[in-house]
Protein backbone atom coordinates (compact mmCIF):
# COMPACT_ATOMS: atom_id res chain seq x y z
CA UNK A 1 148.76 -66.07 -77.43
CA UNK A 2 146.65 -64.83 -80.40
CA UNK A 3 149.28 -65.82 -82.86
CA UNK A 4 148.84 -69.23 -81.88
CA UNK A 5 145.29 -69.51 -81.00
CA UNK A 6 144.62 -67.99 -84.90
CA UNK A 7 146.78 -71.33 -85.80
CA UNK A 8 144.23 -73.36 -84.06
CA UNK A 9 141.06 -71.56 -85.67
CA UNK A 10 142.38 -71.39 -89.29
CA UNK A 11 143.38 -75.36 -89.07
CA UNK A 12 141.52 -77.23 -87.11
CA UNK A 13 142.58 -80.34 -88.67
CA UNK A 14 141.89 -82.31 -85.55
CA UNK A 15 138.33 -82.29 -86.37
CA UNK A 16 138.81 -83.89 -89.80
CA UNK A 17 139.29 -87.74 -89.39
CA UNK A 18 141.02 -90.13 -92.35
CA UNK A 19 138.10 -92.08 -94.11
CA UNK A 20 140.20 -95.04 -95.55
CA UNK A 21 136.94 -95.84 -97.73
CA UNK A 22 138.30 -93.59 -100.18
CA UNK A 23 140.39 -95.79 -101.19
CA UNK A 24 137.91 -98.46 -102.35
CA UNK A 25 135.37 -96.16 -103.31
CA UNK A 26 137.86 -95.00 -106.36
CA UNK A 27 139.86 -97.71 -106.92
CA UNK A 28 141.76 -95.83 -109.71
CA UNK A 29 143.04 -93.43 -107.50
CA UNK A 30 146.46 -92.42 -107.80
CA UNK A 31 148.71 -91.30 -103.93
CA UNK A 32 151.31 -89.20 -104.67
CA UNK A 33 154.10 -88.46 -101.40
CA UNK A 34 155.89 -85.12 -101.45
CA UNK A 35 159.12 -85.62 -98.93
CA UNK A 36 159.86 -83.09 -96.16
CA UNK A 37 162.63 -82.60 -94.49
CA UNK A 38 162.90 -84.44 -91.12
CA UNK A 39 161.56 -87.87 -93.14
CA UNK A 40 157.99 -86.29 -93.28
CA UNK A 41 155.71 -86.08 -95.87
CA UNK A 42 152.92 -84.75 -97.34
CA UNK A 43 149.80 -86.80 -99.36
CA UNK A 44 147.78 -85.75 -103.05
CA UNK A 45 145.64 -88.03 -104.58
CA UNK A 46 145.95 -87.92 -108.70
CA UNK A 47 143.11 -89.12 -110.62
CA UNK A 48 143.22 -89.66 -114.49
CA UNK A 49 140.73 -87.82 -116.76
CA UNK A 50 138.51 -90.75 -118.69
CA UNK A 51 138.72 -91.51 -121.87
CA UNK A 52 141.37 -89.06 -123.51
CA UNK A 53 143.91 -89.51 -126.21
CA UNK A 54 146.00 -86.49 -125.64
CA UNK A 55 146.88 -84.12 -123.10
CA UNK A 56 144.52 -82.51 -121.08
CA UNK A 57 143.39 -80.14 -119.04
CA UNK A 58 143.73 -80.58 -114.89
CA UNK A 59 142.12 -79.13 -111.85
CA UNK A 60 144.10 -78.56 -108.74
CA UNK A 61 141.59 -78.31 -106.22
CA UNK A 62 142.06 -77.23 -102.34
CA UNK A 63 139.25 -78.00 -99.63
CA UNK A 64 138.20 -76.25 -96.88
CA UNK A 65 139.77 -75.92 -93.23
CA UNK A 66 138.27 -78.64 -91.28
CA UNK A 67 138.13 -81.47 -94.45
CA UNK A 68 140.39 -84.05 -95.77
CA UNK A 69 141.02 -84.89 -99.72
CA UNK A 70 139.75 -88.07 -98.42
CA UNK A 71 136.34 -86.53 -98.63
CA UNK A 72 136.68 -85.30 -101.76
CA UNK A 73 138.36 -88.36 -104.00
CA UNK A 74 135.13 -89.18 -105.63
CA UNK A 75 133.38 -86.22 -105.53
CA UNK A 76 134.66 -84.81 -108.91
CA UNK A 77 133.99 -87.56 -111.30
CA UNK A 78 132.66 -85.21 -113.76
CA UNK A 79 135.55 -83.58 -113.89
CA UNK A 80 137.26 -87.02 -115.04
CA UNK A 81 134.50 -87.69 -117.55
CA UNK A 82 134.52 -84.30 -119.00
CA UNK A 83 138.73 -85.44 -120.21
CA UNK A 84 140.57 -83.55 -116.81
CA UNK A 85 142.50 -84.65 -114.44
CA UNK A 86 142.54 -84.12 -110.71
CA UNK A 87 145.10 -83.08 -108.57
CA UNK A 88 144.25 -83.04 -105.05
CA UNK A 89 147.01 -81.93 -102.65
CA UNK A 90 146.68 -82.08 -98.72
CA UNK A 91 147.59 -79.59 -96.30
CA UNK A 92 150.44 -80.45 -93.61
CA UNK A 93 149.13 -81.98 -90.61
CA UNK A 94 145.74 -82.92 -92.36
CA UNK A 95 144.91 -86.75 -92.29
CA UNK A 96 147.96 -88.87 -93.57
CA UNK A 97 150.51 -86.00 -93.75
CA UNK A 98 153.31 -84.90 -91.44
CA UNK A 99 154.26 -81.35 -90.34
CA UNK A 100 152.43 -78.35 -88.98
CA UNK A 101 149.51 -76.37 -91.80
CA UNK A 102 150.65 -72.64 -92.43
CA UNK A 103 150.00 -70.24 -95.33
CA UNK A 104 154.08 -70.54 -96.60
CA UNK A 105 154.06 -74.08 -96.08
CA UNK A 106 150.87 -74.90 -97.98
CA UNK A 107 151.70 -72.62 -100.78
CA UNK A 108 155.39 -74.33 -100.85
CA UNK A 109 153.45 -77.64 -100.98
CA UNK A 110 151.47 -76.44 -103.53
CA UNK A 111 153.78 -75.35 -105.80
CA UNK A 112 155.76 -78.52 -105.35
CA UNK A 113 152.48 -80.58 -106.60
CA UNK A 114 151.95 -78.34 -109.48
CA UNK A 115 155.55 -78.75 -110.56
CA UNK A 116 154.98 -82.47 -110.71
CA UNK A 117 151.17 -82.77 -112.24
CA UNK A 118 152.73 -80.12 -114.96
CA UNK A 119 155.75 -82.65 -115.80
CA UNK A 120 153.25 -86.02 -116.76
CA UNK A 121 152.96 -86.26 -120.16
CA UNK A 122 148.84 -86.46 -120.11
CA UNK A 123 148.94 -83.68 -118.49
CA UNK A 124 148.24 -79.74 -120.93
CA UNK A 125 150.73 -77.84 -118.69
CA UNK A 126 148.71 -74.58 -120.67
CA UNK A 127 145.22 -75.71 -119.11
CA UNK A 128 145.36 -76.11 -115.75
CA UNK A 129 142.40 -74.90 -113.14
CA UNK A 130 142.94 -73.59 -110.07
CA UNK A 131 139.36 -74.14 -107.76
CA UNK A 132 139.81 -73.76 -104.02
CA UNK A 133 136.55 -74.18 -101.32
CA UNK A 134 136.81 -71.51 -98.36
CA UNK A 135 140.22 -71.60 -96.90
CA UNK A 136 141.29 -73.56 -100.52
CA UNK A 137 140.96 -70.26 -102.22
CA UNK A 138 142.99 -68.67 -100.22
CA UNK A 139 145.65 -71.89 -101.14
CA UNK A 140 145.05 -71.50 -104.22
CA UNK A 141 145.50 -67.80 -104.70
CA UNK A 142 149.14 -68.33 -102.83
CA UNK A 143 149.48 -70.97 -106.01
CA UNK A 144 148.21 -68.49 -108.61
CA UNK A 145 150.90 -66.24 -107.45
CA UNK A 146 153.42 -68.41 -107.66
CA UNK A 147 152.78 -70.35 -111.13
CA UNK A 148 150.76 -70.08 -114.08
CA UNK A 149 147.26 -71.07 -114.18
CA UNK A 150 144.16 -70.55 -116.91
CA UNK A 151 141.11 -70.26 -114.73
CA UNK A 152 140.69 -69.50 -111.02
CA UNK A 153 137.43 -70.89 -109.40
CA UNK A 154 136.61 -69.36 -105.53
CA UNK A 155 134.19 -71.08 -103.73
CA UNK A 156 132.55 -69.82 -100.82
CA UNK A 157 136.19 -68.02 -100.23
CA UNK A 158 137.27 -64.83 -98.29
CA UNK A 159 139.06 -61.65 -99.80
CA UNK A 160 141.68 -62.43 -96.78
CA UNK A 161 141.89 -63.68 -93.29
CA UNK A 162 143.01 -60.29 -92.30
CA UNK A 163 139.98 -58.61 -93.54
CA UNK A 164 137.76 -61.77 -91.55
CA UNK A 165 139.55 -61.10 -88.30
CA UNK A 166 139.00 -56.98 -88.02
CA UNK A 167 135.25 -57.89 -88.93
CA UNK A 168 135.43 -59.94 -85.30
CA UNK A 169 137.61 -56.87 -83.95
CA UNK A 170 140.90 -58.80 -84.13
CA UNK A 171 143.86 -56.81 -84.95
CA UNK A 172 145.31 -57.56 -88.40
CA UNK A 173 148.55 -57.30 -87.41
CA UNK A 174 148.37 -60.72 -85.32
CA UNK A 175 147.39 -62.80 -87.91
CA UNK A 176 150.34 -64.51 -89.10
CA UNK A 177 148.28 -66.74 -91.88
CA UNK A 178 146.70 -63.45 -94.10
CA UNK A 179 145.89 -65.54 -97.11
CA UNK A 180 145.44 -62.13 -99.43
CA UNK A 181 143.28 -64.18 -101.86
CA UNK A 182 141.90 -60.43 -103.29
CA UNK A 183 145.11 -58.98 -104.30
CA UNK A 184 145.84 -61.83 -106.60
CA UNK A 185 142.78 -61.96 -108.13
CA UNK A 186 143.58 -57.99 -108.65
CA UNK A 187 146.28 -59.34 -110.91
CA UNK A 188 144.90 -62.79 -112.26
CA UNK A 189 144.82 -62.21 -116.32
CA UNK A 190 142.53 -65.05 -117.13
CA UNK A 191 138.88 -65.61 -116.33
CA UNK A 192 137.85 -66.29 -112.39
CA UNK A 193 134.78 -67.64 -111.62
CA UNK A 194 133.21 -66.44 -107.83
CA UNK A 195 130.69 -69.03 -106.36
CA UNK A 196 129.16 -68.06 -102.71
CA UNK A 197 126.47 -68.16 -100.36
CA UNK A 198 124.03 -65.10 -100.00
CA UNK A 199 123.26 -66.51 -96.08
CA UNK A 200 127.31 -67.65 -95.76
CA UNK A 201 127.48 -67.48 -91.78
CA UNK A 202 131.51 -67.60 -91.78
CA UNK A 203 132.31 -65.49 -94.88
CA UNK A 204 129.80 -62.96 -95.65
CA UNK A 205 129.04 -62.78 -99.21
CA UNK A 206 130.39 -59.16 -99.60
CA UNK A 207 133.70 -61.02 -99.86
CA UNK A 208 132.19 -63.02 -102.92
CA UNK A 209 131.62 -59.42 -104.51
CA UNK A 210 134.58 -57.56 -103.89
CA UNK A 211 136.62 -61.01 -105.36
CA UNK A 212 134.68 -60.87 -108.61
CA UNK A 213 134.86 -56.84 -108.85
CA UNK A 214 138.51 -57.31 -108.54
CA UNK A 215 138.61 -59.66 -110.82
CA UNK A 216 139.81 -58.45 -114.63
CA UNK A 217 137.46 -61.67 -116.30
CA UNK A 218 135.09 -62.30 -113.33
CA UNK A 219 132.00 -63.93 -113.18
CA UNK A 220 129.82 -64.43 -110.01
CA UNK A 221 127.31 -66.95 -108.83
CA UNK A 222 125.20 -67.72 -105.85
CA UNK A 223 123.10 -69.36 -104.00
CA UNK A 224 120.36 -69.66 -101.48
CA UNK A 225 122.79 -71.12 -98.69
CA UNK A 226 124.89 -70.92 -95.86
CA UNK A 227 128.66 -72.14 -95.98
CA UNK A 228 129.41 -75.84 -94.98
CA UNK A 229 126.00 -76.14 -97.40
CA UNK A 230 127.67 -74.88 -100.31
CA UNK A 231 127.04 -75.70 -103.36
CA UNK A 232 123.10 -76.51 -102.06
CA UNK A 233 122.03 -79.65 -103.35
CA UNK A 234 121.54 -79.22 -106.90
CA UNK A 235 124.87 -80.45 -108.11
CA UNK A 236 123.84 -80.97 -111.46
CA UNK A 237 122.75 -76.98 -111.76
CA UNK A 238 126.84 -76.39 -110.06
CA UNK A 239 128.36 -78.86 -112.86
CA UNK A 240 127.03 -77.24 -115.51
CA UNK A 241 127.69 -73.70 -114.26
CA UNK A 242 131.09 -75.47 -114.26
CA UNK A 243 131.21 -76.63 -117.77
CA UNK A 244 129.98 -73.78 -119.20
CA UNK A 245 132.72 -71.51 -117.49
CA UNK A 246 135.50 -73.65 -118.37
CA UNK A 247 133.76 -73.95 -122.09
CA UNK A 248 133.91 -70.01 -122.44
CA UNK A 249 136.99 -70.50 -121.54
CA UNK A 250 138.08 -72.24 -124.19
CA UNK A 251 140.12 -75.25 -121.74
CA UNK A 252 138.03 -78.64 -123.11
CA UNK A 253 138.50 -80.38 -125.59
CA UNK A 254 136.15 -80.46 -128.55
């Protein structure tokens, strides 16, 4: 019974409606289908970087547990005018897509998008940014352990579920989705950037320290907030913490 009910409390993607807006909000948006087996399958939206003339950089980017990539298609047009693409890849079950969520599924998923965004030609297969928002780290993390990647960004993200569940006295051993986000960052090699909320209410903000301790190249910032407030609402201040850590790390183009 607690093996499923964890299911329904780490996806609760019945709370996260379509918003077909999306689509005419960013008319340049690009839907790419990954087929499942059973005649399923599984939505990403692709959106160009502006204005380059080579390959480039990309940022894979996972949202949180009870959001869509619908809500996110515009939201990273700096990204796109900074010369990166944006690859954003939805969980199973979520919005549009088939099939049941689960940590080996996503991370299968995952890998299957990255395979693809790494094969287009505008795409700098060497450059590629792995960001993930609460439950998104921990998709990302599964990604970063299964392919190459020059940055890792964690926002508002938890060392693992199994360390959130014996903090609410659930037994680890139940929890069939552990998302061990910390023990890949243990063995990331390039630079990870932490971003949390000192008043998080869902993943206290130790997690945020013991992810950038871990970390071999880690950097931490945070905020004044809770978590479904994060970043708070100076986005410009969060873009340019953003630019300057991909900068240092040497991923834009001059």
């Amino acid at each position: 019974m607690l093996r499923a009910l964890q299911r329904d409390i780490i996806f609760p993607r019945h709370y996260a409606p379509p918003d077909p807006t999306c689509f005419a909000r960013v008319p340049d948006l690009e839907r790419l289908w990954l087929d499942l087996d059973g005649g399923e399958r599984v939505e990403a939206f692709f959106l160009a970087a502006r204005n380059i003339t080579r390959p480039a950089p990309a940022v894979i980017f996972a949202h949180g547990n009870a959001e869509l990539i619908d809500y996110w298609a515009d939201a990273f047009e700096p990204w796109r005018q900074l010369g990166v693409h944006v690859l954003l890849p939805e969980y199973r079950g979520y919005g549009r897509s088939g099939g049941e969520p689960g940590e080996d599924v996503i991370r299968e998923d995952f890998v299957a998008f990255y395979d693809r965004l790494v094969a287009r030609p505008e795409v700098d297969a060497s450059r590629i940014i792995l960001h993930g928002r609460s439950l998104g780290g921990g998709a990302v993390c599964g990604l970063a352990s299964q392919r190459p990647a020059a940055a890792l960004i964690l926002q508002s993200t938890f060392t693992s579920i199994t360390a959130l569940a014996r903090a609410m006295m659930v037994p680890g051993f139940v929890m069939v989705d552990k998302f061990d986000s910390l023990s890949v960052v243990q063995r990331f090699e390039g630079p990870v950037l932490v971003a949390h909320g000192t008043a998080d209410e869902f993943i206290p903000f130790a997690h945020a320290e013991a992810l950038a301790k871990a970390a071999r190249q880690g950097q931490l910032i945070t905020w004044s907030c809770g978590h479904n407030d994060s970043p708070p609402p100076n986005q410009a201040a969060w873009w340019r913490d953003l630019r300057r850590f991909v900068e240092e790390a040497g991923l834009l183009d001059e």
